[in-house]
Protein backbone atom coordinates (compact mmCIF):
# COMPACT_ATOMS: atom_id res chain seq x y z
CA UNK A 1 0.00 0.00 0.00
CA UNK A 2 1.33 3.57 -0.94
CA UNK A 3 2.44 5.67 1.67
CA UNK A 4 0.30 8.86 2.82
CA UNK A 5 -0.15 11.59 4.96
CA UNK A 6 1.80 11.81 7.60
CA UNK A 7 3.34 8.79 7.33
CA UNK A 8 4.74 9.64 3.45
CA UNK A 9 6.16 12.81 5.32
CA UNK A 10 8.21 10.86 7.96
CA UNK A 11 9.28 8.62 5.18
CA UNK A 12 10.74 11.46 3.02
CA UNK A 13 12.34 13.14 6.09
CA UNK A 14 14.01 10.07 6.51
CA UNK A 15 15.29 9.81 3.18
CA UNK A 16 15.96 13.58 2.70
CA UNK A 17 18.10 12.85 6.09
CA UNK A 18 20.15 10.63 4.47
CA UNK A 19 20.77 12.02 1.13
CA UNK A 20 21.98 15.23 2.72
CA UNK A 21 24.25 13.30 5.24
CA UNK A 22 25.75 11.55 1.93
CA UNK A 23 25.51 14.23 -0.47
CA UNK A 24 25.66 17.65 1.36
CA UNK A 25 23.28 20.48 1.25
CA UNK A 26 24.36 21.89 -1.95
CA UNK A 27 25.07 18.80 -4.31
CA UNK A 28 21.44 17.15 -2.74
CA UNK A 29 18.68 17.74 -4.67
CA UNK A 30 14.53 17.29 -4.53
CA UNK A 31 14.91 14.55 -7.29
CA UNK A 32 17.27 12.62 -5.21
CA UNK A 33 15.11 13.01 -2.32
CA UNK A 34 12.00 11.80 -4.11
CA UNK A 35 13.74 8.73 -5.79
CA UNK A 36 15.77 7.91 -2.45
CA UNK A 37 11.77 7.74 -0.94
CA UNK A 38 10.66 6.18 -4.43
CA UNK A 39 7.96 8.75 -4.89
CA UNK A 40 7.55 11.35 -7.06
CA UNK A 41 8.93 14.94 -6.48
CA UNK A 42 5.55 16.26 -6.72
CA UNK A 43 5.17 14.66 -3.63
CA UNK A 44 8.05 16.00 -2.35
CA UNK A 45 7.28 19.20 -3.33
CA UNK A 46 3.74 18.54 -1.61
CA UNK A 47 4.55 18.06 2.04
CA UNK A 48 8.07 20.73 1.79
CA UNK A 49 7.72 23.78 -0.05
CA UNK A 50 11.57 24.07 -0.80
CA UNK A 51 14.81 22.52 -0.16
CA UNK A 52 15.49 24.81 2.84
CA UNK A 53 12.34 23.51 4.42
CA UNK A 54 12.93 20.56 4.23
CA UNK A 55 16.50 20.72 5.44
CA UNK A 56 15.44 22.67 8.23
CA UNK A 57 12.20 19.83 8.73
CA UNK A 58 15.68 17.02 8.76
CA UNK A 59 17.30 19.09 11.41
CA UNK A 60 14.27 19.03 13.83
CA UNK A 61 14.20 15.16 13.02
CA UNK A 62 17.68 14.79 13.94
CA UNK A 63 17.27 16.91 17.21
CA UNK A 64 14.54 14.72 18.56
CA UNK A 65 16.04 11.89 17.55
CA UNK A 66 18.89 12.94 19.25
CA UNK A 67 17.78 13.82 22.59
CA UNK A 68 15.99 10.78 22.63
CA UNK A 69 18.57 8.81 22.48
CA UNK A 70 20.58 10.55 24.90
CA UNK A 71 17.88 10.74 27.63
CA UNK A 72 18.82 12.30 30.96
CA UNK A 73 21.39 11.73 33.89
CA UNK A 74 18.91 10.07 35.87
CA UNK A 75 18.27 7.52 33.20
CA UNK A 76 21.89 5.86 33.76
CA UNK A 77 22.26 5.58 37.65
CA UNK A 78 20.84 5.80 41.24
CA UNK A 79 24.29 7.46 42.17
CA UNK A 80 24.54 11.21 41.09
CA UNK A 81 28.84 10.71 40.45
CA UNK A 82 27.95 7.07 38.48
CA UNK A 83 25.32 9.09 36.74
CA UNK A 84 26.69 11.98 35.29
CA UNK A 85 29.88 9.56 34.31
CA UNK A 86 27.30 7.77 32.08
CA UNK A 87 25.78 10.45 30.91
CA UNK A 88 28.84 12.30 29.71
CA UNK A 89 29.80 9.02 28.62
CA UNK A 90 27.24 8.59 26.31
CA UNK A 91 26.98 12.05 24.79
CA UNK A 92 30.81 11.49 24.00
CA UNK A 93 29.94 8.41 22.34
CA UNK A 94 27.12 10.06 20.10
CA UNK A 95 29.03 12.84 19.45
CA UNK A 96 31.99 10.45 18.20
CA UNK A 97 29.59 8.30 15.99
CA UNK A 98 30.19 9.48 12.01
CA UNK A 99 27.04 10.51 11.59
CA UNK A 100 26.73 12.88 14.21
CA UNK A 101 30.21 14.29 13.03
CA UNK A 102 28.61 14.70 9.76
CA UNK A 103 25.89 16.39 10.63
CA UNK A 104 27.95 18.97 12.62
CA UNK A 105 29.94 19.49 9.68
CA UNK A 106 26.94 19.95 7.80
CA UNK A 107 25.41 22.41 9.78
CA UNK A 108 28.34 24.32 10.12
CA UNK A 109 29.14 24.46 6.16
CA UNK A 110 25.44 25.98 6.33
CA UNK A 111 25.41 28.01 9.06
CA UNK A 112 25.23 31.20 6.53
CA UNK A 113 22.74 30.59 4.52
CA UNK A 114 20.55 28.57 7.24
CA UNK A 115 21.43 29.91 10.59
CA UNK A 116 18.10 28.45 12.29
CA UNK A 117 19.43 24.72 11.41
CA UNK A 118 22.70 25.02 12.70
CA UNK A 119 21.58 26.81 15.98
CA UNK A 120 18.90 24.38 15.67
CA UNK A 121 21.13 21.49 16.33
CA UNK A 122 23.62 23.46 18.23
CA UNK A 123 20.65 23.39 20.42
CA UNK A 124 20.45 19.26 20.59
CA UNK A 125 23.96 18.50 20.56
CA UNK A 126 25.46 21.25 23.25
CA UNK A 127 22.56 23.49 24.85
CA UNK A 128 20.30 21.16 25.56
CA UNK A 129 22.68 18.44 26.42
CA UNK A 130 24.02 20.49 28.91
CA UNK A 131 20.89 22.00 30.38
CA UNK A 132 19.66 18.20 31.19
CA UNK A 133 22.97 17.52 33.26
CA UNK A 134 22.89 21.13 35.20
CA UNK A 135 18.85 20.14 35.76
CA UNK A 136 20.13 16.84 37.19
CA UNK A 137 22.98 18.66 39.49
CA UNK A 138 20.47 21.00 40.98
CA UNK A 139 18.08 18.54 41.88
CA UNK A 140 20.63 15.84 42.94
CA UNK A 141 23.19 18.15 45.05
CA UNK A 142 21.05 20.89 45.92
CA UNK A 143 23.37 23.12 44.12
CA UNK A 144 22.09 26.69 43.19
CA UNK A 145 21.45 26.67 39.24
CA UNK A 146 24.56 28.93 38.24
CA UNK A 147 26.89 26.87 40.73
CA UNK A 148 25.12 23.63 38.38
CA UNK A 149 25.50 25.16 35.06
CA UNK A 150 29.04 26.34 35.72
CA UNK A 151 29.87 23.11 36.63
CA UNK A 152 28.20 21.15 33.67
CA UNK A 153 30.49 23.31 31.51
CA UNK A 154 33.54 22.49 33.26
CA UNK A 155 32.48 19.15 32.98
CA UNK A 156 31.68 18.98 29.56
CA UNK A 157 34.59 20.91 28.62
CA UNK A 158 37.12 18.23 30.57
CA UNK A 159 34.98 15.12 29.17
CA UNK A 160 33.56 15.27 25.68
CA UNK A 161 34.95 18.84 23.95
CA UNK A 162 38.39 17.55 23.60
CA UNK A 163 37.84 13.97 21.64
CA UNK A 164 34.63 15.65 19.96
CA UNK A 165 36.96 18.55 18.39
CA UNK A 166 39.72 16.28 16.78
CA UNK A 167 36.94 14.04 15.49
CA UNK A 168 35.14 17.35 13.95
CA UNK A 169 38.12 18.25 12.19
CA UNK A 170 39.35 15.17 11.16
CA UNK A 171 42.58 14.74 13.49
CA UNK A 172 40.96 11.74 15.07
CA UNK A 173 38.63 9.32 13.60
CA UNK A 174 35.05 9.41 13.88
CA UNK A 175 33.56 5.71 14.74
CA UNK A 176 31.01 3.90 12.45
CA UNK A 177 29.84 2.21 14.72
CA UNK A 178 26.16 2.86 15.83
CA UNK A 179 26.34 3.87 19.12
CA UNK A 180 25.06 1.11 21.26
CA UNK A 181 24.68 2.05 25.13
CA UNK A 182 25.63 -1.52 25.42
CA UNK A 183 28.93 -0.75 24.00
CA UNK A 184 29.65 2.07 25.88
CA UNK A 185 32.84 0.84 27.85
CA UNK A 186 34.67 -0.68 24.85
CA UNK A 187 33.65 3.00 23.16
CA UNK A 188 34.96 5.63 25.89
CA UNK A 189 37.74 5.59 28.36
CA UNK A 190 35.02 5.54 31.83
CA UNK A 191 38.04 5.46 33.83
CA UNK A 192 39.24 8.41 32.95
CA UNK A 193 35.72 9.96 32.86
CA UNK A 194 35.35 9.10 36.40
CA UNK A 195 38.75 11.01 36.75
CA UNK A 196 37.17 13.83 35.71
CA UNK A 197 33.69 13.91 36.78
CA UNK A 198 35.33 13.10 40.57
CA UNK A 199 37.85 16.04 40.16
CA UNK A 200 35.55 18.77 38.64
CA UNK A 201 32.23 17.51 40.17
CA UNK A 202 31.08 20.02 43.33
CA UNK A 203 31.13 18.17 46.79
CA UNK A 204 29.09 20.67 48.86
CA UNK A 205 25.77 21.46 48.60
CA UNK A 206 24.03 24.92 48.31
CA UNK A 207 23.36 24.57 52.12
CA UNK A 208 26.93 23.78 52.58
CA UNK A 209 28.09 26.71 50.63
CA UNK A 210 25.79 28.90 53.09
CA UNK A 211 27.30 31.25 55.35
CA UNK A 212 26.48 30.31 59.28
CA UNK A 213 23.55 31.61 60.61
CA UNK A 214 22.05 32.15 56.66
């Protein structure tokens, strides 16, 4: 049965998703797009008004898809050090997966003539990202929310900017591998994540930090 509606839509998206992962905004075209989804471009044409739009539809797919998979601290472990561990763990190991470096690239080599999709998924990969973990610090260690957000950025700066950079430009390899939480410990170094998370995770509390008598 032929597809329709909303589900012909997610079907193209998916398809447009790829073709502009392989091909790059400029070289990808609607005709690709509609014989990548094997319908026709009037089709195409039918559900995204342009090119743009529908690059800009692919980069709101991507973002949910994204976020999805990385789910929150809490989602990894009871213990608030174990869990943030994981959970820069994991967003190290997305980030480091080829088609996440891709897509960076992507954005960036677009970020002029589409500003909204690359801030779009500057959004998924770093704003959001770290506005989960500083969420989680808050509520776990009763820090303040600028003592929590200061520290997710040390934390993400120690754990995941470093490998993430030399995969974006190509001094280390990205991995093709789809990234399996399963996999996790044969993907990243946890060891030395724990390293950092223990030396640039706060120890006392918002009450702590009080002054006597406050």
């Amino acid at each position: 049965m032929a597809k329709r509606g909303a589900e012909l839509r997610k079907h193209i998206l998916w398809a447009a998703k790829d073709v502009f992962l392989e091909m790059g905004f400029e070289r990808a075209s609607m005709d690709v797009v509609a014989a990548r989804a094997e319908t026709s471009k009037r089709s195409v044409y039918a559900h995204f008004e342009s090119k743009d739009n529908l690059f800009l539809s692919v980069v709101d797919l991507v973002r949910e898809l994204y976020l999805e998979r990385l789910g929150t601290p809490a989602d990894y472990a009871e213990d608030p050090t174990e869990a943030t561990v994981l959970y820069c763990g994991r967003l190290l190991q997305m980030l480091l997966w080829t088609p996440t470096v891709r897509t960076c690239r992507l954005g960036i080599s677009e970020a002029a003539h589409l500003p909204q999709a690359a801030a779009g998924y500057y959004d998924a990969v770093f704003d959001a990202a770290h506005d989960r973990l500083a969420a989680f610090l808050t509520d776990r260690l009763a820090l303040s929310p600028e003592t929590a957000a200061t520290a997710t950025r040390d934390l993400i700066a120690h754990t995941v900017h470093p490998p993430f950079t030399r995969a974006l430009f190509g001094v280390d390899p990205s991995r093709d591998t789809p990234p399996d939480i399963a996999a996790l410990p044969t993907h990243v170094d946890l060891p030395l994540l724990r390293t950092a998370v223990t030396t640039h995770l706060p120890t006392q509390t918002a009450n702590d930090q009080a002054p006597p008598g406050a």
